[in-house]
PDB file of N, CA and C in Angstrom:
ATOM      1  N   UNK A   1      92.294 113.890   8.313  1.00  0.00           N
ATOM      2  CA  UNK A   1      93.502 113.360   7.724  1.00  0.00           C
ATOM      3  C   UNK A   1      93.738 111.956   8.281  1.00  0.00           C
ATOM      4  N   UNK A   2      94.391 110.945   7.455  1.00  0.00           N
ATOM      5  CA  UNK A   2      94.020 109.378   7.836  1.00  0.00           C
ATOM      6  C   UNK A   2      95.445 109.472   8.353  1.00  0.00           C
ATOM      7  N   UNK A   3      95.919 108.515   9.168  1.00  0.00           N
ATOM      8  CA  UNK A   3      97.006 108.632   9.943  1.00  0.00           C
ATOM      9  C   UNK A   3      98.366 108.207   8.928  1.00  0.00           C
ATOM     10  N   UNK A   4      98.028 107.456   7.737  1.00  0.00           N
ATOM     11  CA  UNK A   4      99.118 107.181   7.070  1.00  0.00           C
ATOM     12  C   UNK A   4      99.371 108.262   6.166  1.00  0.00           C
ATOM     13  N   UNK A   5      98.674 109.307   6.245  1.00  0.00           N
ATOM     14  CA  UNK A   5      98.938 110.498   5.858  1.00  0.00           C
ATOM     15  C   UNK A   5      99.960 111.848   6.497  1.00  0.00           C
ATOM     16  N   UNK A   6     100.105 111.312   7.671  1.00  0.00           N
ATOM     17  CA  UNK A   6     100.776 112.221   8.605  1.00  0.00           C
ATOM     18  C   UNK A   6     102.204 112.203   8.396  1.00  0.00           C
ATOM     19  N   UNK A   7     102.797 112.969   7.996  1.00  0.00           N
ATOM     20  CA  UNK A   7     104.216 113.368   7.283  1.00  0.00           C
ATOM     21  C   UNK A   7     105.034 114.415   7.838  1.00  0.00           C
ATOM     22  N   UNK A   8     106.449 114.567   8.255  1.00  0.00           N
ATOM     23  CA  UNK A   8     106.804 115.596   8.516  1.00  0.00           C
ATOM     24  C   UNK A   8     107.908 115.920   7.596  1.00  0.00           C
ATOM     25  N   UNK A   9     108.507 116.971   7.598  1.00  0.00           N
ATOM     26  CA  UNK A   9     109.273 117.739   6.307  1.00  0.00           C
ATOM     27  C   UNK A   9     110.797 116.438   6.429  1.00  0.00           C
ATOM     28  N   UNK A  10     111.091 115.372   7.476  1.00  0.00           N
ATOM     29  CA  UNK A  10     112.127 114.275   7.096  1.00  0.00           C
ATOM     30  C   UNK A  10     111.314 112.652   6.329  1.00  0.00           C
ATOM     31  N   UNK A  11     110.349 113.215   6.017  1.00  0.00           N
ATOM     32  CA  UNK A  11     109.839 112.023   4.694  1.00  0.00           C
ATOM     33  C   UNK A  11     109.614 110.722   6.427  1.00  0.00           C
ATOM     34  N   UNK A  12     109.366 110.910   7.042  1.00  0.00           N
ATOM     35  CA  UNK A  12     108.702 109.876   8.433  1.00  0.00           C
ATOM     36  C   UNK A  12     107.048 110.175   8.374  1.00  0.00           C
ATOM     37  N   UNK A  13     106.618 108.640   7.886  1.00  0.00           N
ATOM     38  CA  UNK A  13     105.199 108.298   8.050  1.00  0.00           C
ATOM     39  C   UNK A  13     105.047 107.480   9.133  1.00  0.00           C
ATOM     40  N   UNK A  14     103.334 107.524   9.762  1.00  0.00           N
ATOM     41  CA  UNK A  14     103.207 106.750  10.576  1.00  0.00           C
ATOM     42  C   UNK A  14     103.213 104.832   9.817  1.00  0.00           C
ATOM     43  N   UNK A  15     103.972 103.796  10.147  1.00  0.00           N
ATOM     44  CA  UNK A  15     103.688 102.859   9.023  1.00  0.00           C
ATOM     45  C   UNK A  15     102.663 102.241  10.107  1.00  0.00           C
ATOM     46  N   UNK A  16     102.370 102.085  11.391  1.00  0.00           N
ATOM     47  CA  UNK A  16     101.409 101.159  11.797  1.00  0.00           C
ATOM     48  C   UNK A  16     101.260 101.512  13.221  1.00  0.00           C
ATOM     49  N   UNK A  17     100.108 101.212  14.054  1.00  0.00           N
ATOM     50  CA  UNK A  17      99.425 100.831  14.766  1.00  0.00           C
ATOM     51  C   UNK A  17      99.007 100.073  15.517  1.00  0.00           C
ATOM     52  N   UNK A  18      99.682  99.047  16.170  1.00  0.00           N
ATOM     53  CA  UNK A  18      98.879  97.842  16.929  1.00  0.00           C
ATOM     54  C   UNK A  18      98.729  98.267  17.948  1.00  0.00           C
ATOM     55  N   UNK A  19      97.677  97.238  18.477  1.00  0.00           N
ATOM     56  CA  UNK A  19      96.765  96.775  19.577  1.00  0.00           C
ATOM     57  C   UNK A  19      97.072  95.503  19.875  1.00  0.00           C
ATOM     58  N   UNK A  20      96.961  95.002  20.807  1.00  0.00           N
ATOM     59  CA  UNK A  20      96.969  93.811  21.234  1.00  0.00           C
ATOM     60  C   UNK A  20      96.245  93.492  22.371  1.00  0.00           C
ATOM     61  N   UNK A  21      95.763  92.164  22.972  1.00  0.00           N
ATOM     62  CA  UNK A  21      95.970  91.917  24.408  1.00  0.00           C
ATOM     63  C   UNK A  21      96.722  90.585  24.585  1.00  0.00           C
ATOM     64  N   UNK A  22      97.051  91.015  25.554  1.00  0.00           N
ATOM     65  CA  UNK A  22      98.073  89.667  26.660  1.00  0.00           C
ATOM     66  C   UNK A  22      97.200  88.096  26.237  1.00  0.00           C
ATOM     67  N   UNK A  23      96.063  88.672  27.120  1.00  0.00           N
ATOM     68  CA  UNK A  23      95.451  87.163  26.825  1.00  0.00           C
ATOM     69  C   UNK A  23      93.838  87.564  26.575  1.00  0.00           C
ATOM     70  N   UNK A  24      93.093  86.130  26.736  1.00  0.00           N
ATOM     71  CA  UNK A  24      91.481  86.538  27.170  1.00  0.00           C
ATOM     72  C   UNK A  24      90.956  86.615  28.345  1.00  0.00           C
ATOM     73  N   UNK A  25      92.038  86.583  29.233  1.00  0.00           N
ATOM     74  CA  UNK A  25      91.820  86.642  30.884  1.00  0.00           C
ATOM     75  C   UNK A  25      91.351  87.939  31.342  1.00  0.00           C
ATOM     76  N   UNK A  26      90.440  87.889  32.028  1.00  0.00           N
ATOM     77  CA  UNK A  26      89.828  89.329  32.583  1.00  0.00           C
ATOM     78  C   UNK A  26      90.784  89.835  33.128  1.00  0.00           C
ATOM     79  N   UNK A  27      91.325  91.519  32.884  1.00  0.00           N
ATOM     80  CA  UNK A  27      91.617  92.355  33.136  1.00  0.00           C
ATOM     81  C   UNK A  27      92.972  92.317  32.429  1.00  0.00           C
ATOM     82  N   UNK A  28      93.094  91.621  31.497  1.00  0.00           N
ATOM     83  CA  UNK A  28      94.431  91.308  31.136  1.00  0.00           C
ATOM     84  C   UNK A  28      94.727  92.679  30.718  1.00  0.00           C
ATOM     85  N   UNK A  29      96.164  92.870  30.700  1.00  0.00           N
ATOM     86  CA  UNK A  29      96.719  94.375  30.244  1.00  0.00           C
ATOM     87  C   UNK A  29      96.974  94.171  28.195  1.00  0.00           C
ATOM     88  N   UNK A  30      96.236  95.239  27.547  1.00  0.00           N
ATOM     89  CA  UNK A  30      96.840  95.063  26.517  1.00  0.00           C
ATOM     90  C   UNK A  30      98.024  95.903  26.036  1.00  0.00           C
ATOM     91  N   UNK A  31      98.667  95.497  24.848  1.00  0.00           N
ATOM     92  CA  UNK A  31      99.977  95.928  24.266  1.00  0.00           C
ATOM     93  C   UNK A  31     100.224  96.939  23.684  1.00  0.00           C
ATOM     94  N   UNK A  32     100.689  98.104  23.307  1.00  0.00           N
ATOM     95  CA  UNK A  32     100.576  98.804  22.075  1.00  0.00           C
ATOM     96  C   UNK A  32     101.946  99.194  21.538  1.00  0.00           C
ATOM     97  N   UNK A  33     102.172  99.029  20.229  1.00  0.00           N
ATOM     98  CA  UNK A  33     103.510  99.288  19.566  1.00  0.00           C
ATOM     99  C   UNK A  33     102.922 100.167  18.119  1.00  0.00           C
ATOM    100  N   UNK A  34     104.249 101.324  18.165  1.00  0.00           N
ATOM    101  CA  UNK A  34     103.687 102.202  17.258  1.00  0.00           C
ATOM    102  C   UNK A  34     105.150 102.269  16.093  1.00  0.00           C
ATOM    103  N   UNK A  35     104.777 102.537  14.872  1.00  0.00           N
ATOM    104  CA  UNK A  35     105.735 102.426  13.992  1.00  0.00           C
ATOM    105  C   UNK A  35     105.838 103.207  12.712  1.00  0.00           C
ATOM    106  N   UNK A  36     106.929 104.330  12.694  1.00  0.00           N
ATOM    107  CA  UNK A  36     107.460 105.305  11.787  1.00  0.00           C
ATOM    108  C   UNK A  36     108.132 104.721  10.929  1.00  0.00           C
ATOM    109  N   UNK A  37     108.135 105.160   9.679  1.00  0.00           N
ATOM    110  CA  UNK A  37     108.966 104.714   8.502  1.00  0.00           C
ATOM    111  C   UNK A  37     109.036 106.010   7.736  1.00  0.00           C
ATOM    112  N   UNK A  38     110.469 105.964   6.580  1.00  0.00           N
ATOM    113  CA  UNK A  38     111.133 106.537   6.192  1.00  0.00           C
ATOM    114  C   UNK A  38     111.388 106.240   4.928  1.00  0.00           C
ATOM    115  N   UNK A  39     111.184 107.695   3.956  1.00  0.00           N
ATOM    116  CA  UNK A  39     111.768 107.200   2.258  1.00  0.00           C
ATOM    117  C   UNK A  39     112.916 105.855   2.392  1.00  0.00           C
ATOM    118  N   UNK A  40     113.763 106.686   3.526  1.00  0.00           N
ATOM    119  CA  UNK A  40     114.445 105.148   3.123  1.00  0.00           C
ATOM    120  C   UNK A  40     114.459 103.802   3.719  1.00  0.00           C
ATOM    121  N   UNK A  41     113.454 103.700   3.759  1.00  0.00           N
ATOM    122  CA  UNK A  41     112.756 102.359   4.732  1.00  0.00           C
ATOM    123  C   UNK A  41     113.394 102.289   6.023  1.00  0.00           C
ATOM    124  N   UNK A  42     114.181 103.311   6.849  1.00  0.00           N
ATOM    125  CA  UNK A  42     114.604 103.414   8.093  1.00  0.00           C
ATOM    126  C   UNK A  42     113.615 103.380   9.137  1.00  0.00           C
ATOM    127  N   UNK A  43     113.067 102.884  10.079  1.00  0.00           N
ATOM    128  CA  UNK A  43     111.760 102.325  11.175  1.00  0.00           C
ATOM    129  C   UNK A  43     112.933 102.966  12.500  1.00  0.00           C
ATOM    130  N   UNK A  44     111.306 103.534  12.673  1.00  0.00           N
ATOM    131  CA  UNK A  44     111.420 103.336  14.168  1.00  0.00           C
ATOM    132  C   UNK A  44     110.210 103.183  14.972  1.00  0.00           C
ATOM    133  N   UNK A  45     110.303 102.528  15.685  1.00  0.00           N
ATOM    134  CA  UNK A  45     108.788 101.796  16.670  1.00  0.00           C
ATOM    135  C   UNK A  45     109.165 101.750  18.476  1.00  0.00           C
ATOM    136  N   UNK A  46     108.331 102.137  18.941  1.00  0.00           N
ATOM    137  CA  UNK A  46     108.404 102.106  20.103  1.00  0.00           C
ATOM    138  C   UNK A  46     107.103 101.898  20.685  1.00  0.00           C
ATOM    139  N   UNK A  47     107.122 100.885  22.179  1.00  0.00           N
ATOM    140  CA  UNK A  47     106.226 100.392  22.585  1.00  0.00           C
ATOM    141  C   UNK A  47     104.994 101.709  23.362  1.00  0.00           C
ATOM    142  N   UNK A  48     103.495 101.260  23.538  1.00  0.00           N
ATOM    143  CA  UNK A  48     102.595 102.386  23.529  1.00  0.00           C
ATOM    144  C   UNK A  48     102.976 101.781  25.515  1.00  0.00           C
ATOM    145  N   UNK A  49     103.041 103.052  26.202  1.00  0.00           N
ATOM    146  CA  UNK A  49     103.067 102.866  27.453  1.00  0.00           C
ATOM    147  C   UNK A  49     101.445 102.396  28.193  1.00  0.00           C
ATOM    148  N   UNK A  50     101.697 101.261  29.414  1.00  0.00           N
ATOM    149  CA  UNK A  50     100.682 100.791  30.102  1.00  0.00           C
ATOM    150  C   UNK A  50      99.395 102.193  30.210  1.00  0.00           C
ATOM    151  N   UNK A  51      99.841 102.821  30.624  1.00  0.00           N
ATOM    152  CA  UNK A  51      98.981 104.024  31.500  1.00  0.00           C
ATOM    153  C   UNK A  51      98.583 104.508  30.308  1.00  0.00           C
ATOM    154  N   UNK A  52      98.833 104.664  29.225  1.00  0.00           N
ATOM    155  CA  UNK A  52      98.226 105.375  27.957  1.00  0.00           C
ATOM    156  C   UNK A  52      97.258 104.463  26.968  1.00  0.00           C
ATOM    157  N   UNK A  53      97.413 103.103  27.109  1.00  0.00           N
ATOM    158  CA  UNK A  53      96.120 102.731  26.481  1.00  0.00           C
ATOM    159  C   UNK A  53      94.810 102.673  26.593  1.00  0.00           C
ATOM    160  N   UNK A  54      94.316 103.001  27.957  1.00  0.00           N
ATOM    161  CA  UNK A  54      92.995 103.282  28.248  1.00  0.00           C
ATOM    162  C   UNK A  54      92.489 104.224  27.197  1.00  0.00           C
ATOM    163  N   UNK A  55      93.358 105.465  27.350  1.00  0.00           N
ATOM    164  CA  UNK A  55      93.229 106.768  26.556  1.00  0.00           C
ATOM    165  C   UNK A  55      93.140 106.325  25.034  1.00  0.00           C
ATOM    166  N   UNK A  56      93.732 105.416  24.717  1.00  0.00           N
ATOM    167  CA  UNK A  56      93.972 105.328  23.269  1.00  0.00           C
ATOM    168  C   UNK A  56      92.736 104.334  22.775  1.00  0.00           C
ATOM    169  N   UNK A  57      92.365 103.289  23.782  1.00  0.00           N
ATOM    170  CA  UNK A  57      91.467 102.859  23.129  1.00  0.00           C
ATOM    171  C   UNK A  57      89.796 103.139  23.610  1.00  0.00           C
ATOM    172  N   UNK A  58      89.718 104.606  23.695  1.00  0.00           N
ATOM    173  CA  UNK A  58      88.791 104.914  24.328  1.00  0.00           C
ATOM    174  C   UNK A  58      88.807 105.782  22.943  1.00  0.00           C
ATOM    175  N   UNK A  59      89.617 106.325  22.350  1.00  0.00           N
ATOM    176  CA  UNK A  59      89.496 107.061  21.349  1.00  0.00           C
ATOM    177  C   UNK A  59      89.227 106.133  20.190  1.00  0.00           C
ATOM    178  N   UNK A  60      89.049 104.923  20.112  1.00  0.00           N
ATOM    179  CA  UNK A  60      88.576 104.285  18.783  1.00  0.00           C
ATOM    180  C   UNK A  60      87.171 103.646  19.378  1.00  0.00           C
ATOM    181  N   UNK A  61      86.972 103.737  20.494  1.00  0.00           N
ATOM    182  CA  UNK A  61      85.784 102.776  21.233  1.00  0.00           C
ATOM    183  C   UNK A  61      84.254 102.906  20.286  1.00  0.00           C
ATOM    184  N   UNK A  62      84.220 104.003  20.067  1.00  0.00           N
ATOM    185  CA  UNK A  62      82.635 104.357  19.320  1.00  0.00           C
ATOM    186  C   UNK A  62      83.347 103.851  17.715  1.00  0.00           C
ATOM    187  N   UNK A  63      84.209 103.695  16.927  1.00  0.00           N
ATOM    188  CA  UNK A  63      84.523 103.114  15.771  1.00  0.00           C
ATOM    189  C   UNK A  63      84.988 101.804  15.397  1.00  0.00           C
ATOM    190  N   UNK A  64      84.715 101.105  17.035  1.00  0.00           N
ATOM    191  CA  UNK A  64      84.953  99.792  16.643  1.00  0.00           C
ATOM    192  C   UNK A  64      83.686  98.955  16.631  1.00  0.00           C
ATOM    193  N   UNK A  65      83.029 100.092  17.805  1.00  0.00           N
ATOM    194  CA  UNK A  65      81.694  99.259  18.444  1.00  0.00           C
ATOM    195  C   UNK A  65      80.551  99.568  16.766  1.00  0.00           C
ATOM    196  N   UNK A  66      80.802 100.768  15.916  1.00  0.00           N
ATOM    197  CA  UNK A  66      79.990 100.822  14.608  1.00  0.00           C
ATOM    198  C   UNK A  66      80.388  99.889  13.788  1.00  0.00           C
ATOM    199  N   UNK A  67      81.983  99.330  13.412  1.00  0.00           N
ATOM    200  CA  UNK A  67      82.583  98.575  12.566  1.00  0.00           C
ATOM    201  C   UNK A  67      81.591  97.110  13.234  1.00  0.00           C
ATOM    202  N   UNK A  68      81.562  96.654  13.965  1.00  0.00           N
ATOM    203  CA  UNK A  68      81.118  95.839  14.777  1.00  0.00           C
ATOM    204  C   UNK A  68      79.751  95.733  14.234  1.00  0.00           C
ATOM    205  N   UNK A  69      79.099  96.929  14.658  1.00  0.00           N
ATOM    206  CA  UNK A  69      77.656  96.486  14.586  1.00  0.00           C
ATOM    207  C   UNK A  69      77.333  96.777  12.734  1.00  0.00           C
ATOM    208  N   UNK A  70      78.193  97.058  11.899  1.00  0.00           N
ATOM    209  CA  UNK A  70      77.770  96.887  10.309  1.00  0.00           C
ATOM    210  C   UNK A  70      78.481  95.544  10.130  1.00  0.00           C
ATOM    211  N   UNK A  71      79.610  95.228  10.468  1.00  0.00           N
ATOM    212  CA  UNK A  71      79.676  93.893   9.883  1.00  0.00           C
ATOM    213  C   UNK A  71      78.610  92.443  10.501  1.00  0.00           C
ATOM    214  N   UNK A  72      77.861  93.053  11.914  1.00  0.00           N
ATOM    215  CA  UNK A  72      77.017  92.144  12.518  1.00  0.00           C
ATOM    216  C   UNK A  72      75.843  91.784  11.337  1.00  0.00           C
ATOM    217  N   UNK A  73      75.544  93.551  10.519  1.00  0.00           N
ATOM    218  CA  UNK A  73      74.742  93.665   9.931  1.00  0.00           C
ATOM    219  C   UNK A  73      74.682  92.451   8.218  1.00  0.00           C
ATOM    220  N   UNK A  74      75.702  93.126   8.027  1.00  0.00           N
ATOM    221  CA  UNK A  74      76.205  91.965   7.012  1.00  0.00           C
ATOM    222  C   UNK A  74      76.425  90.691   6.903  1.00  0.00           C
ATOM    223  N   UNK A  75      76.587  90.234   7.866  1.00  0.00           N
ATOM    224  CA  UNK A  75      76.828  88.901   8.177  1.00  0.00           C
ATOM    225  C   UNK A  75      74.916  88.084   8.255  1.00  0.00           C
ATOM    226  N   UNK A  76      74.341  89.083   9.024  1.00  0.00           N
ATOM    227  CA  UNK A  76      73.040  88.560   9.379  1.00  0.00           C
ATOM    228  C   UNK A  76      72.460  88.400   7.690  1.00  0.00           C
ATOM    229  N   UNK A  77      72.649  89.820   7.239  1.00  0.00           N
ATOM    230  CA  UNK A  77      71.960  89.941   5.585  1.00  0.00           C
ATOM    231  C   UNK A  77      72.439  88.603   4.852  1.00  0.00           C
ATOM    232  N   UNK A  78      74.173  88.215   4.747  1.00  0.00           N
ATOM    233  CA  UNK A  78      74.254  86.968   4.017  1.00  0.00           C
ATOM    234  C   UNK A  78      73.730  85.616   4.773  1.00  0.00           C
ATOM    235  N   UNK A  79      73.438  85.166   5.801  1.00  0.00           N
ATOM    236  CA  UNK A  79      72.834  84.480   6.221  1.00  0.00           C
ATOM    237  C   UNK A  79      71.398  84.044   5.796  1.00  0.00           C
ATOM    238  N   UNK A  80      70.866  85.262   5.870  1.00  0.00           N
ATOM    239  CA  UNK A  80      69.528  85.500   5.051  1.00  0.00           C
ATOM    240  C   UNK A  80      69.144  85.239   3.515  1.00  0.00           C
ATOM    241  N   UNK A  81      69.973  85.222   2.993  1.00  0.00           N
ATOM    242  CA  UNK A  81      70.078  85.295   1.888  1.00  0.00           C
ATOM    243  C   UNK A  81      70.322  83.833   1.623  1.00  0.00           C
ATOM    244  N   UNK A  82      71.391  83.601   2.416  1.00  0.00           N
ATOM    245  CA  UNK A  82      71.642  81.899   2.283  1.00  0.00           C
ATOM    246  C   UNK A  82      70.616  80.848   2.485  1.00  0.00           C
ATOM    247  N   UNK A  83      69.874  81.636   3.595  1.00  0.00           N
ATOM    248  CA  UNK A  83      68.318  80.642   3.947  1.00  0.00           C
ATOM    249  C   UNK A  83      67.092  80.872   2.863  1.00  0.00           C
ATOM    250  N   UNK A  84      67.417  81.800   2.383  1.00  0.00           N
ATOM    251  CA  UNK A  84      66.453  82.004   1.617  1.00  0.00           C
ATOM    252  C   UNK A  84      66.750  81.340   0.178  1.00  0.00           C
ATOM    253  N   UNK A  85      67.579  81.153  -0.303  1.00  0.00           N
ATOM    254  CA  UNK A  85      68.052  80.127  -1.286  1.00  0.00           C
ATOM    255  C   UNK A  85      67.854  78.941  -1.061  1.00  0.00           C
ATOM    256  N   UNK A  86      67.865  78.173   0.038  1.00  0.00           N
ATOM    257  CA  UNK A  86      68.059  76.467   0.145  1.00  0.00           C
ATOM    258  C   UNK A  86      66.602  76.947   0.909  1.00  0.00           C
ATOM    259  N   UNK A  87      65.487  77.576   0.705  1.00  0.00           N
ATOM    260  CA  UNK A  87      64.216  77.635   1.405  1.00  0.00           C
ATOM    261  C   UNK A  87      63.527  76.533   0.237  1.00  0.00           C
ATOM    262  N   UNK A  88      62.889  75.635   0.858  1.00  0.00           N
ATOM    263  CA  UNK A  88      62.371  74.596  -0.298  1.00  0.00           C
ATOM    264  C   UNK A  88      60.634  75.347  -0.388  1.00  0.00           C
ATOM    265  N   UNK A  89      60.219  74.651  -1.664  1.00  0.00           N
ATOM    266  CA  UNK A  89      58.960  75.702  -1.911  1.00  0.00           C
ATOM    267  C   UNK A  89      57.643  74.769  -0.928  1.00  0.00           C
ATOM    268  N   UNK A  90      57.153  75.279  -0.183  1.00  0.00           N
ATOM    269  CA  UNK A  90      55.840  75.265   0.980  1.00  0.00           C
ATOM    270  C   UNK A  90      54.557  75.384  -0.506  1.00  0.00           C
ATOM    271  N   UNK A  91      53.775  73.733  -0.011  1.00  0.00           N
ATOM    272  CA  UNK A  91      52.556  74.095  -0.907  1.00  0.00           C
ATOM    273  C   UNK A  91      51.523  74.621  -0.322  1.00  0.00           C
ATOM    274  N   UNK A  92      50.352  74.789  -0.245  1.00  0.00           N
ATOM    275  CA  UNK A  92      49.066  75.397   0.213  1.00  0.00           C
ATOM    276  C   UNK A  92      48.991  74.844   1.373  1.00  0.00           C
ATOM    277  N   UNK A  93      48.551  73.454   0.533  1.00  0.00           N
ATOM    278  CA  UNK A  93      48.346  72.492   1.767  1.00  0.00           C
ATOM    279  C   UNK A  93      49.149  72.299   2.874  1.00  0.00           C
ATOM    280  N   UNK A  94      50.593  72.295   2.618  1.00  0.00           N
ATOM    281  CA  UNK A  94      51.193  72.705   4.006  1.00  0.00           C
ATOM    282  C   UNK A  94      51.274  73.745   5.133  1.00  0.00           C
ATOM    283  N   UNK A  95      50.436  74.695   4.373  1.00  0.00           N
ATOM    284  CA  UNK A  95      50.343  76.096   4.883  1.00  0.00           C
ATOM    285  C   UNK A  95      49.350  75.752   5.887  1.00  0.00           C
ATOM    286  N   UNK A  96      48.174  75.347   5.252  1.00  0.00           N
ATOM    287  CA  UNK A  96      47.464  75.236   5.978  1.00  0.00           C
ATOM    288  C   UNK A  96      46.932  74.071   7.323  1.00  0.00           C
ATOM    289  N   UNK A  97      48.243  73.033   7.242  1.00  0.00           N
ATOM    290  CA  UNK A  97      48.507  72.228   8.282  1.00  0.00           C
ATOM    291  C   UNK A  97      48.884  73.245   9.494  1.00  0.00           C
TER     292      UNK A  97
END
């Protein structure tokens, strides 16, 4: 079940998810804020506690590191593709220089 699916019998969905970090400084602490919404667009969000994001982003760790390595994939394929278009045509004779 996808998380914007998660519903309880007062019409409260999860509306979001963030992540953050502080900075790019090693060991920096990152952020987390979580956010419920309501048929009647009533929110409520509250911040993800320090001590609980290890846990939390240990649980997406293997789905970021795959998202990661297919879009690496894709990126390399259009690259390829791009070189291979502006590849100018090689005659014999250059081959054999």
């Amino acid at each position: 079940m996808a998380l914007a699916e998660v519903e309880n019998n007062d019409g409260w969905k999860l509306q979001s998810l963030q992540l953050s970090c502080y900075s790019w400084e090693k060991d920096s602490p990152y952020k987390g804020k979580i956010t419920f919404q309501n048929k009647a667009e009533e929110q409520l969000s509250f911040n993800i506690p320090q001590d609980k994001m290890g846990a939390l982003l240990a649980l997406i760790a293997d789905s970021v590191i795959d998202s990661a390595n297919r879009l690496g994939h894709r990126v390399a394929a259009s690259v390829q593709k791009i070189a291979n278009q502006q590849a100018l045509p090689v005659s014999d004779s250059e081959i054999e220089n």
